[in-house]
PDB file of N, CA and C in Angstrom:
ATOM      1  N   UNK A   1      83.210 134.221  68.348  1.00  0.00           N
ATOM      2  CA  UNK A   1      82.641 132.905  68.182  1.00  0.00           C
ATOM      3  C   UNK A   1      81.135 133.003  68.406  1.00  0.00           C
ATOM      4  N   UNK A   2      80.764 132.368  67.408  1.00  0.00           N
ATOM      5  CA  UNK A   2      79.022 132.328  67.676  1.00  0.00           C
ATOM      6  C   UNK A   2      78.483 130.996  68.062  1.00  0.00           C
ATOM      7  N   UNK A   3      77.456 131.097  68.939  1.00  0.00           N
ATOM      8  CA  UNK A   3      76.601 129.949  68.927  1.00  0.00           C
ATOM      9  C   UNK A   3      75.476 129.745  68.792  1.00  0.00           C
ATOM     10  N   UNK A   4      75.380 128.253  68.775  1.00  0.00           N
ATOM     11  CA  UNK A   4      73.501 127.836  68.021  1.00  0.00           C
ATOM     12  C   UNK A   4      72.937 126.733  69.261  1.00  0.00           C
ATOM     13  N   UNK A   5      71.708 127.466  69.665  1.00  0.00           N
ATOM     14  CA  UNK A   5      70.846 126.932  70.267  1.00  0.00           C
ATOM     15  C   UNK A   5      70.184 125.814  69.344  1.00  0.00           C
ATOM     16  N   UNK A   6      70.501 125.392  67.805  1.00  0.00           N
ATOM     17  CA  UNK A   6      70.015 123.953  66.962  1.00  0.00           C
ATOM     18  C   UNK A   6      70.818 122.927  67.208  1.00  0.00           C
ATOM     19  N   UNK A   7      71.925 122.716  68.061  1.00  0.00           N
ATOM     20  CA  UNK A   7      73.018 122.209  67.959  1.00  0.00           C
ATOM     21  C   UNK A   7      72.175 120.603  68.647  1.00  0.00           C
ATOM     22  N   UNK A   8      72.357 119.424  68.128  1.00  0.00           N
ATOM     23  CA  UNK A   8      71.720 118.877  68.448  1.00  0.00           C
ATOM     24  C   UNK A   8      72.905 117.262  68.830  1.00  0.00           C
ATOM     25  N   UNK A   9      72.979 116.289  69.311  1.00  0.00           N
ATOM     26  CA  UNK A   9      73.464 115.100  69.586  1.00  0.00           C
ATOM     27  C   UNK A   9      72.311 114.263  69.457  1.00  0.00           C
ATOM     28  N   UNK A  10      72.780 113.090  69.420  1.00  0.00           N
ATOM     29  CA  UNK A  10      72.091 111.439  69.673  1.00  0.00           C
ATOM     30  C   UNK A  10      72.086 111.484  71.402  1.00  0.00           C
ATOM     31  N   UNK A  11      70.921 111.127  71.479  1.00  0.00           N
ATOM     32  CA  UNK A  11      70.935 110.741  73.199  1.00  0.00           C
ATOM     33  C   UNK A  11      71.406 108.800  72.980  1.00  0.00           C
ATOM     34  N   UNK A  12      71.608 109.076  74.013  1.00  0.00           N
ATOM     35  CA  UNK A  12      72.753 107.405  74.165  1.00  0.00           C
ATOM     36  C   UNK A  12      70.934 106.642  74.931  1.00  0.00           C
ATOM     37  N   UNK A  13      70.371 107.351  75.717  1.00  0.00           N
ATOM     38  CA  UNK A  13      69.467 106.574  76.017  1.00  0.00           C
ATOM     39  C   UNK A  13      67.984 106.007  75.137  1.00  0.00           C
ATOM     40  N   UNK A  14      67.181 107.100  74.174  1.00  0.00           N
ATOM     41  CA  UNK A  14      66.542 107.087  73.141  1.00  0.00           C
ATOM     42  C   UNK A  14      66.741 106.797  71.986  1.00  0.00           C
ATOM     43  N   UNK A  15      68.257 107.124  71.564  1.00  0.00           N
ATOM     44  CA  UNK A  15      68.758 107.439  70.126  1.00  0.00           C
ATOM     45  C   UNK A  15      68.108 108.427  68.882  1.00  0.00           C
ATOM     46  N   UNK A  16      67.506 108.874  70.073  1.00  0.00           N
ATOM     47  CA  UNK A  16      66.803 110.168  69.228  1.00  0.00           C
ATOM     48  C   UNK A  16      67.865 111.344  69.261  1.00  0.00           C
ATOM     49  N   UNK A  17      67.834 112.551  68.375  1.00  0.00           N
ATOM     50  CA  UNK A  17      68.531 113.550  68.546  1.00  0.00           C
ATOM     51  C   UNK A  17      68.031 114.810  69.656  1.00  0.00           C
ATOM     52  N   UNK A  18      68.241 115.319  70.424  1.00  0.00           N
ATOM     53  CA  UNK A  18      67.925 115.687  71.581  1.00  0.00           C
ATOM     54  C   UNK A  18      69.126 117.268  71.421  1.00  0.00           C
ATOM     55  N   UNK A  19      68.148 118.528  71.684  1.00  0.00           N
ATOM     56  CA  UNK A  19      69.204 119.699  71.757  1.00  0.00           C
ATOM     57  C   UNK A  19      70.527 119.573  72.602  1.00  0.00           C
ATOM     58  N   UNK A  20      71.267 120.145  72.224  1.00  0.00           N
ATOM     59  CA  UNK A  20      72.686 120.049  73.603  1.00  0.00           C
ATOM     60  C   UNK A  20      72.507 121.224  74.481  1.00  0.00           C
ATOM     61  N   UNK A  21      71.283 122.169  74.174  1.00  0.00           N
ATOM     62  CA  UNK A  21      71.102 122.948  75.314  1.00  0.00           C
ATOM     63  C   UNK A  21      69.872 122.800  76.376  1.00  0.00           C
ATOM     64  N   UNK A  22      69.342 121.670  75.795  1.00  0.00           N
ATOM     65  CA  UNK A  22      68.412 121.230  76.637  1.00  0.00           C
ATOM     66  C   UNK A  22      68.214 120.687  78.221  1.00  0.00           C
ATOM     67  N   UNK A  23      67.558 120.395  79.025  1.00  0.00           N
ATOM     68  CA  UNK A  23      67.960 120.048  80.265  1.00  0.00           C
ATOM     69  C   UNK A  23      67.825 118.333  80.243  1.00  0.00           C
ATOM     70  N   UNK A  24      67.277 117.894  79.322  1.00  0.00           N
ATOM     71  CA  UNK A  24      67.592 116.323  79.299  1.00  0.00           C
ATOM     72  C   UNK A  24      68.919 116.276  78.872  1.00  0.00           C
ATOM     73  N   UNK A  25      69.727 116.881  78.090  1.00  0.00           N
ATOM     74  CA  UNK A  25      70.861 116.725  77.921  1.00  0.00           C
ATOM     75  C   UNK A  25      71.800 117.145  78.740  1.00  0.00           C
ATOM     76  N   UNK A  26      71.625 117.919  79.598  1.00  0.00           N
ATOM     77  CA  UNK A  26      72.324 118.256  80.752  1.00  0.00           C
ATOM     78  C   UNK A  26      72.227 117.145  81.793  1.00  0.00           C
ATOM     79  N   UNK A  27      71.368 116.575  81.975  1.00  0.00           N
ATOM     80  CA  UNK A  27      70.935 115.774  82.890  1.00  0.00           C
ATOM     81  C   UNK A  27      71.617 113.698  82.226  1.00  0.00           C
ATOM     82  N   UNK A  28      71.507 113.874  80.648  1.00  0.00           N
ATOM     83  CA  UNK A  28      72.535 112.706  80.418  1.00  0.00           C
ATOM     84  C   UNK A  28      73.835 112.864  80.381  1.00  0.00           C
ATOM     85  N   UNK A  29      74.251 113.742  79.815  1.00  0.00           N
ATOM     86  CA  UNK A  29      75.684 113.861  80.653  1.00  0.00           C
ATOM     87  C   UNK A  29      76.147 113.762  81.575  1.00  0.00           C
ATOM     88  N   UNK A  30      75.265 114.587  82.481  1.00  0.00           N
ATOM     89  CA  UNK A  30      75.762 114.125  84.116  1.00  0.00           C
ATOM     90  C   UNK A  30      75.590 112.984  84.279  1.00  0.00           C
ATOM     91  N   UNK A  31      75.230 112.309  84.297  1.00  0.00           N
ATOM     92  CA  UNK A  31      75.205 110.472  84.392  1.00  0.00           C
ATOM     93  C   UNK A  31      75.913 109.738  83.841  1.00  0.00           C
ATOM     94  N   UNK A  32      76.257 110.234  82.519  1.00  0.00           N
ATOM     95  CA  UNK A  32      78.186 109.603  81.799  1.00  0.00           C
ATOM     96  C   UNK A  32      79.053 110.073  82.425  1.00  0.00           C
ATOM     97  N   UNK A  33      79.041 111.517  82.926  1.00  0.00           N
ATOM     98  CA  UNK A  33      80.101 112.130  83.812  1.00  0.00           C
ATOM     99  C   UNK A  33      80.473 110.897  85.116  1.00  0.00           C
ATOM    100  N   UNK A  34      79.363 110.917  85.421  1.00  0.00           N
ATOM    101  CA  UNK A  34      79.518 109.699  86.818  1.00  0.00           C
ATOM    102  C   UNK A  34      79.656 108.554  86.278  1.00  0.00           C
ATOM    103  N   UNK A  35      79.218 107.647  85.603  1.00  0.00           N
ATOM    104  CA  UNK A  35      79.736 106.628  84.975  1.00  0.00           C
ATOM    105  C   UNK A  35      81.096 106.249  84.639  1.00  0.00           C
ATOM    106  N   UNK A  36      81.688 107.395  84.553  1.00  0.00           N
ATOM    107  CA  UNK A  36      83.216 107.386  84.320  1.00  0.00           C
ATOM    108  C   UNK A  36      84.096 107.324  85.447  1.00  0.00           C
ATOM    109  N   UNK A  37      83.541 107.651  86.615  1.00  0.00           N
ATOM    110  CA  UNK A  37      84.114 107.799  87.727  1.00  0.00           C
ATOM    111  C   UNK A  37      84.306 106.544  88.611  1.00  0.00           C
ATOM    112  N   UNK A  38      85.223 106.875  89.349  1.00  0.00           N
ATOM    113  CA  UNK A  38      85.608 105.337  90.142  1.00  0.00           C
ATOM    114  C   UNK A  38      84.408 105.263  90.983  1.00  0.00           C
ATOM    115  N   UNK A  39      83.958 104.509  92.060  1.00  0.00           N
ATOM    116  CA  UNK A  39      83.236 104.001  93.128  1.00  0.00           C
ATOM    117  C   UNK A  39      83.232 105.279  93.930  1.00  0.00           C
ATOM    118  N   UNK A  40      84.811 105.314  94.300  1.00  0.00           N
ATOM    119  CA  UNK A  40      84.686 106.176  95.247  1.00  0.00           C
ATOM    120  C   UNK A  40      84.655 107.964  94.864  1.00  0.00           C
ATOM    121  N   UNK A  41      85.153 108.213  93.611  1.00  0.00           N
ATOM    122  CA  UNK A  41      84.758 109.450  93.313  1.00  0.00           C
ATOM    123  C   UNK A  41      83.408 109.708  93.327  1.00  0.00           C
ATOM    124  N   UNK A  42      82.704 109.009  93.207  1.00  0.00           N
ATOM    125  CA  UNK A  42      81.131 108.842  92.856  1.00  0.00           C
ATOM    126  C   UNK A  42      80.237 109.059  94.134  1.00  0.00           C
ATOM    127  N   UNK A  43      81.152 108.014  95.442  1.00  0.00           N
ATOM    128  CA  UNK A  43      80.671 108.536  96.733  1.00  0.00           C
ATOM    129  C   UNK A  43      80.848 110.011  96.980  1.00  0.00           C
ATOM    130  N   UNK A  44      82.152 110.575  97.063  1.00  0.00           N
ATOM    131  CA  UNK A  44      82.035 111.753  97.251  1.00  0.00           C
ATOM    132  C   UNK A  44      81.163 112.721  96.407  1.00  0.00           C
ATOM    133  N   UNK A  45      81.160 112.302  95.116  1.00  0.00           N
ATOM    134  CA  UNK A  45      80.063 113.214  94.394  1.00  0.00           C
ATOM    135  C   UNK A  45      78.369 113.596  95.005  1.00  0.00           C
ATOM    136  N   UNK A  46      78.101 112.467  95.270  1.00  0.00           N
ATOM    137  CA  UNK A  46      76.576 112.348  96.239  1.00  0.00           C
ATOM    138  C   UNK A  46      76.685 112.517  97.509  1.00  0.00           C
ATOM    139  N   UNK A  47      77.873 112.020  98.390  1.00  0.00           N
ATOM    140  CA  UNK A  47      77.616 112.109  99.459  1.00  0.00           C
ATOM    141  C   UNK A  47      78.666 113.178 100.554  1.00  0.00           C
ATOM    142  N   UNK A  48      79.531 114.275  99.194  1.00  0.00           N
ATOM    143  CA  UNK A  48      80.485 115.087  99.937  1.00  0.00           C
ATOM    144  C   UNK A  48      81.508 114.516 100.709  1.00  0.00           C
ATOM    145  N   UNK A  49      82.628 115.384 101.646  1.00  0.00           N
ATOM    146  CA  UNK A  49      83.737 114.717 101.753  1.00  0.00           C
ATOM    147  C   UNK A  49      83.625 115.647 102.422  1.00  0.00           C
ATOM    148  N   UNK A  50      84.559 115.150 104.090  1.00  0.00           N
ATOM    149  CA  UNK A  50      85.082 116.336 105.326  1.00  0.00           C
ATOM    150  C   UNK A  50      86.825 115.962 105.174  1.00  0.00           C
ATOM    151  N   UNK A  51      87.132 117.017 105.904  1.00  0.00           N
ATOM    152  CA  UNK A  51      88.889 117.424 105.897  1.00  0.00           C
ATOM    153  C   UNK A  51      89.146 116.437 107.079  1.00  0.00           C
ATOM    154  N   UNK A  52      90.122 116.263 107.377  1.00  0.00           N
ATOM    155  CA  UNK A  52      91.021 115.798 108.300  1.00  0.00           C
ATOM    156  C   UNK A  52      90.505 116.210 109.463  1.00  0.00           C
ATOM    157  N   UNK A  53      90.050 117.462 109.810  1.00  0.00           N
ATOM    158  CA  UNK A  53      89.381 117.393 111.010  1.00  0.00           C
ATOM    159  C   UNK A  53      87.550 117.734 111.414  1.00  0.00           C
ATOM    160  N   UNK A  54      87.236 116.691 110.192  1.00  0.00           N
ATOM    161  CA  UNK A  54      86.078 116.493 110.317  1.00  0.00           C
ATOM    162  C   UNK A  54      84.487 117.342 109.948  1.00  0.00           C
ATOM    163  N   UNK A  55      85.762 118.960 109.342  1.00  0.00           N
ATOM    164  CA  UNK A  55      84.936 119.712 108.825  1.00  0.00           C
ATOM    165  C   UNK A  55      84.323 119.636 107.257  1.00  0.00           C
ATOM    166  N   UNK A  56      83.324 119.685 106.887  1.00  0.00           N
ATOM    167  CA  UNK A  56      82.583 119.446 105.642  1.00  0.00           C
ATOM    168  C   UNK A  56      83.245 120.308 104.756  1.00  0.00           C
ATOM    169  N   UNK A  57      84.224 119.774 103.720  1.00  0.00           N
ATOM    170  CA  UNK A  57      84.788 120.362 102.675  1.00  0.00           C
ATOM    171  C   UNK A  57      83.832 120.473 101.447  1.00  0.00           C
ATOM    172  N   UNK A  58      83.033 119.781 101.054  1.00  0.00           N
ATOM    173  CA  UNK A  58      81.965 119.382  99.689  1.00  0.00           C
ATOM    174  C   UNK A  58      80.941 118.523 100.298  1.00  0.00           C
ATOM    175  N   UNK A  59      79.818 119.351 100.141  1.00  0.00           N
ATOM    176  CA  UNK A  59      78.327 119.040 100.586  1.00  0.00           C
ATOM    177  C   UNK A  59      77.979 117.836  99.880  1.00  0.00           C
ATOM    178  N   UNK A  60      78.435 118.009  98.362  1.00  0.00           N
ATOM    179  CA  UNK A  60      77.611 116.478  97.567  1.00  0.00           C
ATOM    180  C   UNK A  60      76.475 116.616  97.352  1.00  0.00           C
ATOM    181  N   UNK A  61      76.228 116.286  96.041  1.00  0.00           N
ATOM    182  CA  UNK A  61      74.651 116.293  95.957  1.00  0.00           C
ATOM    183  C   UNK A  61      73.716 116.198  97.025  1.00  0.00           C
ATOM    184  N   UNK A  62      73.954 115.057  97.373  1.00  0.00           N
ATOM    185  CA  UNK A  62      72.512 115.119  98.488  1.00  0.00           C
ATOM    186  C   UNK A  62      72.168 116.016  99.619  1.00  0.00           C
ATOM    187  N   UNK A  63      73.816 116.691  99.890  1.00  0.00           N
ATOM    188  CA  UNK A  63      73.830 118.358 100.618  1.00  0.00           C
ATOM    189  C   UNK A  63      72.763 119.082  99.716  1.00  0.00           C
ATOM    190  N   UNK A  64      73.520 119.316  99.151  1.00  0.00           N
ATOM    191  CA  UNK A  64      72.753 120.367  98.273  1.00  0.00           C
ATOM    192  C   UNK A  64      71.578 120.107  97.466  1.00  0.00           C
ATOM    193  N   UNK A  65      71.158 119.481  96.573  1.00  0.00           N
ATOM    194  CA  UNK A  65      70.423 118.576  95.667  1.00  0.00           C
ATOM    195  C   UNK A  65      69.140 118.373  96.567  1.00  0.00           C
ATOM    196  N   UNK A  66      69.685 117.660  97.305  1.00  0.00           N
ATOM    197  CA  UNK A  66      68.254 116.562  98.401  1.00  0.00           C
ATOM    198  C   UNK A  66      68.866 115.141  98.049  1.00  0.00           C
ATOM    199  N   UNK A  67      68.138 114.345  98.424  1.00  0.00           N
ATOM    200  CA  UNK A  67      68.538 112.772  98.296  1.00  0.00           C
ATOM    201  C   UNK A  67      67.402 112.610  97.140  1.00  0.00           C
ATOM    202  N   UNK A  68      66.309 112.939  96.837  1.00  0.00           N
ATOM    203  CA  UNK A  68      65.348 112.604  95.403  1.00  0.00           C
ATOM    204  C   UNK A  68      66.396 112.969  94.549  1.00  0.00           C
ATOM    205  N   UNK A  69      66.849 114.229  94.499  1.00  0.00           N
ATOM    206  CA  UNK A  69      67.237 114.299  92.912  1.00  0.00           C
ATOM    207  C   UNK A  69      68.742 113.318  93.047  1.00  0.00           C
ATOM    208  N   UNK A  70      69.550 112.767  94.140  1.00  0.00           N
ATOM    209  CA  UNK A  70      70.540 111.782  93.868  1.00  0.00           C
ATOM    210  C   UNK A  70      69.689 110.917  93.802  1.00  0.00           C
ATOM    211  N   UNK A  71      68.674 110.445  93.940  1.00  0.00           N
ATOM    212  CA  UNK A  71      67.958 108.952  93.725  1.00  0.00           C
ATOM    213  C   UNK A  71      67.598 108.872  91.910  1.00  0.00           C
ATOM    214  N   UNK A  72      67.346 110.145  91.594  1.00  0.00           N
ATOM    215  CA  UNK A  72      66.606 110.235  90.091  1.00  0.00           C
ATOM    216  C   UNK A  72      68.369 110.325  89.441  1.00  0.00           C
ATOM    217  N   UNK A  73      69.423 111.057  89.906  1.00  0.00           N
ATOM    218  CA  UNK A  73      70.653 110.684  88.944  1.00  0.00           C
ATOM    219  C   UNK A  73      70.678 109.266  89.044  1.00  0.00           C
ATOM    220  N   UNK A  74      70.841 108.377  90.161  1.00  0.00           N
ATOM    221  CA  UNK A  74      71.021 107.258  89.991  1.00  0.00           C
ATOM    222  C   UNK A  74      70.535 106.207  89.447  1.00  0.00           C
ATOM    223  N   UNK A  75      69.348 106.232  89.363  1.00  0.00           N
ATOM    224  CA  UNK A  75      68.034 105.791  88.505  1.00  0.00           C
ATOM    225  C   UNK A  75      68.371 106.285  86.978  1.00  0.00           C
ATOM    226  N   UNK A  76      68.731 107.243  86.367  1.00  0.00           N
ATOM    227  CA  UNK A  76      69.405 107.623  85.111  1.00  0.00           C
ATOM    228  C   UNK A  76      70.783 107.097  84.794  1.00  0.00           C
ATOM    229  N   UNK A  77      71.681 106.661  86.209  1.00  0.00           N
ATOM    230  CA  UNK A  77      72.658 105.810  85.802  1.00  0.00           C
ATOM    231  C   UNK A  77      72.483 104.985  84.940  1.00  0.00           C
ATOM    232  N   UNK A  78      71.769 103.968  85.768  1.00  0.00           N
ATOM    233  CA  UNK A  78      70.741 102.315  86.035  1.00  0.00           C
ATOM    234  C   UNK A  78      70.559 102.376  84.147  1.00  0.00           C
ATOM    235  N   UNK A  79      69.388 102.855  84.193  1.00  0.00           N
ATOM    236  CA  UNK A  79      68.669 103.107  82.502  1.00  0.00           C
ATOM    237  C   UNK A  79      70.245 103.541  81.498  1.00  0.00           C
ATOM    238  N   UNK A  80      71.111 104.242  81.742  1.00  0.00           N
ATOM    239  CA  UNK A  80      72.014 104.638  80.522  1.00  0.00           C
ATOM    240  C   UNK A  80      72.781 103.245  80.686  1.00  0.00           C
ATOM    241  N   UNK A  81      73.315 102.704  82.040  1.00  0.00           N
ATOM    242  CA  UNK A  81      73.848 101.452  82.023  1.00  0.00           C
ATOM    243  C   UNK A  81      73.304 100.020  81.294  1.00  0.00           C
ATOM    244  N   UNK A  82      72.356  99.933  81.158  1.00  0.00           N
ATOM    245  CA  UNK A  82      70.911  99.514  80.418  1.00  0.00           C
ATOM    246  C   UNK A  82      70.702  98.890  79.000  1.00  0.00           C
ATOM    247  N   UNK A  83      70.860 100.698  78.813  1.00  0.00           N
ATOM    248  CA  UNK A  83      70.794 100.906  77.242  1.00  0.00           C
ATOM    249  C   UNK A  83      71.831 100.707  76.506  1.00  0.00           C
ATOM    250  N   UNK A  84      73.060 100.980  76.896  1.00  0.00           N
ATOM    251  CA  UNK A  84      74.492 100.257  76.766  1.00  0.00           C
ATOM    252  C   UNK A  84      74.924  98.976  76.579  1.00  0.00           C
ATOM    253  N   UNK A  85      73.967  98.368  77.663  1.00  0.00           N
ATOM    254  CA  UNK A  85      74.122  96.812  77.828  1.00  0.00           C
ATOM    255  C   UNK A  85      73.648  96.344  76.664  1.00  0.00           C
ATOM    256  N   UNK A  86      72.758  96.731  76.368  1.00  0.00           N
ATOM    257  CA  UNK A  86      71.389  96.307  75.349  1.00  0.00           C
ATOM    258  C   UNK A  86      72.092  96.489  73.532  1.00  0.00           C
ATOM    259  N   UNK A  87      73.145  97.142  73.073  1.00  0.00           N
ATOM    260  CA  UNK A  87      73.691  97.805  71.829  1.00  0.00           C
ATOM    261  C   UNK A  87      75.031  96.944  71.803  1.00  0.00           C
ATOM    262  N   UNK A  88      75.432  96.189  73.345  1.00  0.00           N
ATOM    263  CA  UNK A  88      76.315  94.991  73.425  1.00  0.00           C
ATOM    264  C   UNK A  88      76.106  93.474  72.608  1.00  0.00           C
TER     265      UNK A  88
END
């Protein structure tokens, strides 16, 4: 199987066509990825999850990440939620 670095999509936020190997496109996906998710999957996504006895099973973005770059996914929520609204 071969692949192409031309491979291109519609961004949902611009409606421009935007590479699919690009890092803006990595970065809108992840924000539909979470969009899809319940409330609380979403907490654990940013803010990790401990076991039963209190030990840290999944750091969560803001473990790992920092809290800016969960502030800038969430802020990319906001805007794709937005632009959605707006094509309503």
């Amino acid at each position: 199987m071969t692949y192409s670095r031309h491979t291109t999509a519609i961004s949902e936020l611009t409606g421009q066509p935007v590479s699919t190997w690009s890092e803006e496109w990595r970065i809108e996906t992840e924000a539909r990825t979470l969009l899809k998710m319940s409330k609380q999957e979403r907490d654990v996504f940013f803010n990790g999850r401990k076991d039963e006895n209190g030990r840290t099973v999944d750091r969560g973005v803001i473990g790992i990440r920092g809290l800016k770059a969960a502030e800038d996914i969430k802020a990319l929520m906001e805007r794709l939620q937005e632009a959605r609204a707006k094509r309503t």
